[in-house]
Protein backbone atom coordinates (compact mmCIF):
# COMPACT_ATOMS: atom_id res chain seq x y z
CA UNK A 1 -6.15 45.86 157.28
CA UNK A 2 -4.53 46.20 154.00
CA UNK A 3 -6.17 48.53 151.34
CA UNK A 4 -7.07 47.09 148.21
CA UNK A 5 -7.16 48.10 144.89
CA UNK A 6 -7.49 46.61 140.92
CA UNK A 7 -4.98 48.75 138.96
CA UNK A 8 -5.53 49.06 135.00
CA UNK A 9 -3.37 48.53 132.24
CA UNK A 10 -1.86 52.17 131.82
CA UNK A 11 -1.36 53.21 135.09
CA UNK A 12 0.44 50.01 136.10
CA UNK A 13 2.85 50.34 133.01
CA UNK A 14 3.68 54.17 133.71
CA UNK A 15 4.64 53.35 137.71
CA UNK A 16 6.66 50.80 136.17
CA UNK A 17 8.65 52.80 133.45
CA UNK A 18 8.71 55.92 136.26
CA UNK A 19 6.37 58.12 134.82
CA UNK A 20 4.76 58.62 137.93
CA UNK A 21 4.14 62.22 136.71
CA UNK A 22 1.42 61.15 134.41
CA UNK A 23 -0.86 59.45 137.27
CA UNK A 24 -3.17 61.61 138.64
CA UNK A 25 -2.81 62.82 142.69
CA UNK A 26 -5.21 59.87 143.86
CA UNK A 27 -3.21 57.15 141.94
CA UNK A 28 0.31 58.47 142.71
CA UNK A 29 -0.73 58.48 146.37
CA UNK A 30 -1.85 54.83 146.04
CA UNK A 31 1.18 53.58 144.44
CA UNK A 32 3.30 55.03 147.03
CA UNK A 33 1.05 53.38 149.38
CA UNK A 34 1.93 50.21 147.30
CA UNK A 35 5.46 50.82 147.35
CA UNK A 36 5.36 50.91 151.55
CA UNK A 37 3.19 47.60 151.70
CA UNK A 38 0.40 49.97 152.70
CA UNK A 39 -1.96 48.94 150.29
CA UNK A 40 -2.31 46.31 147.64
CA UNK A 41 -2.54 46.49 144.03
CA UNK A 42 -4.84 43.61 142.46
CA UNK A 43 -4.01 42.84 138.63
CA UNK A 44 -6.38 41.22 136.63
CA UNK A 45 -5.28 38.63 133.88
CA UNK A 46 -6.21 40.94 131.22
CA UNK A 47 -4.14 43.47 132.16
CA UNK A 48 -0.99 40.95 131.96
CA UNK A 49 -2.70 39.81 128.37
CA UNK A 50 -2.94 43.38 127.40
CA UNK A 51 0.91 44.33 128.39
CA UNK A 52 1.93 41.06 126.41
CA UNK A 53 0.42 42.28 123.37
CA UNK A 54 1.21 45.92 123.74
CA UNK A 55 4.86 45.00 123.88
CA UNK A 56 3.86 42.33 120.85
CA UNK A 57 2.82 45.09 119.02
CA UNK A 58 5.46 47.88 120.38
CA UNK A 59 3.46 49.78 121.74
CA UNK A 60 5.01 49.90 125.07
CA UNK A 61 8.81 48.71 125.02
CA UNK A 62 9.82 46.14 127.84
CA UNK A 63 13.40 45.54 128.45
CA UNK A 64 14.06 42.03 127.83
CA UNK A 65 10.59 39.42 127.59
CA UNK A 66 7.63 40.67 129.14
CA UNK A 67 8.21 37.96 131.35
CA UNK A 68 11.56 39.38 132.38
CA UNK A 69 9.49 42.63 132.71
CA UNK A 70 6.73 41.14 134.81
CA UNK A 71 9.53 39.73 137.28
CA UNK A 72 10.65 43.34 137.52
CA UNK A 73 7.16 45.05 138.11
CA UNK A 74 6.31 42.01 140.75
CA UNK A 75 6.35 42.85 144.60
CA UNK A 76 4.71 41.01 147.28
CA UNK A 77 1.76 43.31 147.40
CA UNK A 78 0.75 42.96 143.13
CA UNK A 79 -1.37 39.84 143.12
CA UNK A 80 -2.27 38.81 140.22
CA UNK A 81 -5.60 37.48 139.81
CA UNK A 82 -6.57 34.29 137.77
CA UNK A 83 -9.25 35.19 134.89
CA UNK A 84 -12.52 33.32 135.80
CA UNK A 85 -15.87 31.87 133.81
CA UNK A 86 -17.68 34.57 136.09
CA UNK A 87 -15.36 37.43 134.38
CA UNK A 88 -15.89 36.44 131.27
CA UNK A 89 -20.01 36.47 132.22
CA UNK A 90 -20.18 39.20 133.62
CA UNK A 91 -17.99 41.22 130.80
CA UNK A 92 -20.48 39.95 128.45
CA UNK A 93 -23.50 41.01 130.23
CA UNK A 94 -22.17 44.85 131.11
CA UNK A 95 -24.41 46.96 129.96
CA UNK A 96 -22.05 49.15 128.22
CA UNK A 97 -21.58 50.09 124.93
CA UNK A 98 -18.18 49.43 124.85
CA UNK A 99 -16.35 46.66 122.92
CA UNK A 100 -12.50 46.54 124.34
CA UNK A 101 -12.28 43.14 125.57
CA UNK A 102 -9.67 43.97 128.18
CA UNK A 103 -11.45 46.61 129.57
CA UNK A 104 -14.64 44.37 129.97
CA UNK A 105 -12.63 42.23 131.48
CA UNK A 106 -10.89 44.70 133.76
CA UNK A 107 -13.99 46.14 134.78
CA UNK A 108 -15.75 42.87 135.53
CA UNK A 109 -12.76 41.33 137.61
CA UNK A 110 -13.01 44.87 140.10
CA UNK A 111 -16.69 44.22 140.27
CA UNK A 112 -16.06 40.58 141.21
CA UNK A 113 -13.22 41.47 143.66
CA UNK A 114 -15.70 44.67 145.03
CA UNK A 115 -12.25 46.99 144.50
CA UNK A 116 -12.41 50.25 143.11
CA UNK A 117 -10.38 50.75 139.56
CA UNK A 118 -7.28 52.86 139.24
CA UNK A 119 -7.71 53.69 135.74
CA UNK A 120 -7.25 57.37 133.96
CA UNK A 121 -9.46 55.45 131.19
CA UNK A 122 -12.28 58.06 130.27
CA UNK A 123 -14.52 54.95 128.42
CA UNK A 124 -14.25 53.09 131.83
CA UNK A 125 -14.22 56.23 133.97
CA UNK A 126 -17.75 57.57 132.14
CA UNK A 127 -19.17 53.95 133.01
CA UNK A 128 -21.24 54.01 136.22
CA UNK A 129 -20.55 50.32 136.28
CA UNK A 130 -17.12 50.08 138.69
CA UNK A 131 -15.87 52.63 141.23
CA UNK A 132 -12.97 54.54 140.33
CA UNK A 133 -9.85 56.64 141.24
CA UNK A 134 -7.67 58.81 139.83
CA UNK A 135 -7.61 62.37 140.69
């Protein structure tokens, strides 16, 4: 059985530019897990949204489009995972004071999907609404 995880915005980006170094010991381990097809990495559509307007807004630099990027990041273990009416429910009825869209979103797609969160994110770490790893 294949081990299954919903990987956040950041964390996703630095495995992709190589800056493993910045993941904590729990993540690292899981992307290397990812990167022998031992585990599965889940990726919400707001975390492609969010890349898309990172890049928009140069915040991250992408070689090429972020679709060209995407094509580069993609493996047969990332599946991405359509954003649903029930994500966009349940973000809005979190009970969390916390306005980021994308992390609502995030948050709400690893609740559907009953996956813990790789995330370093201390807004959505401090939530006791989603399981997390990191460290």
């Amino acid at each position: 059985m294949t081990t299954l995880f919903v990987v956040d915005t950041h964390p996703l980006v630095w495995h992709a530019a190589g800056a493993d170094k910045k993941l904590g010991a729990h993540a690292r381990r899981i992307f290397r897990d990812y990167e022998r097809g031992a585990c599965a990495l889940y990726v919400p559509a707001a975390v492609v949204i969010e890349t898309w307007f990172l890049s928009m807004n140069e915040t991250i630099r992408v070689e090429g489009t972020i679709a060209g990027w995407w094509q580069r990041v993609a493996g047969p273990m990332l599946i991405h995972v359509d954003l649903s009416h029930e994500d966009v429910m349940e973000a809005a009825r979190l009970d969390w004071d916390h306005p980021d869209p994308f992390d609502r979103l995030i948050v709400a797609t690893a609740r559907r999907l009953e996956c813990s969160l790789v995330t370093k994110d201390s807004v959505i770490t401090d939530f006791s609404g989603v399981e997390t790893v990191w460290d």
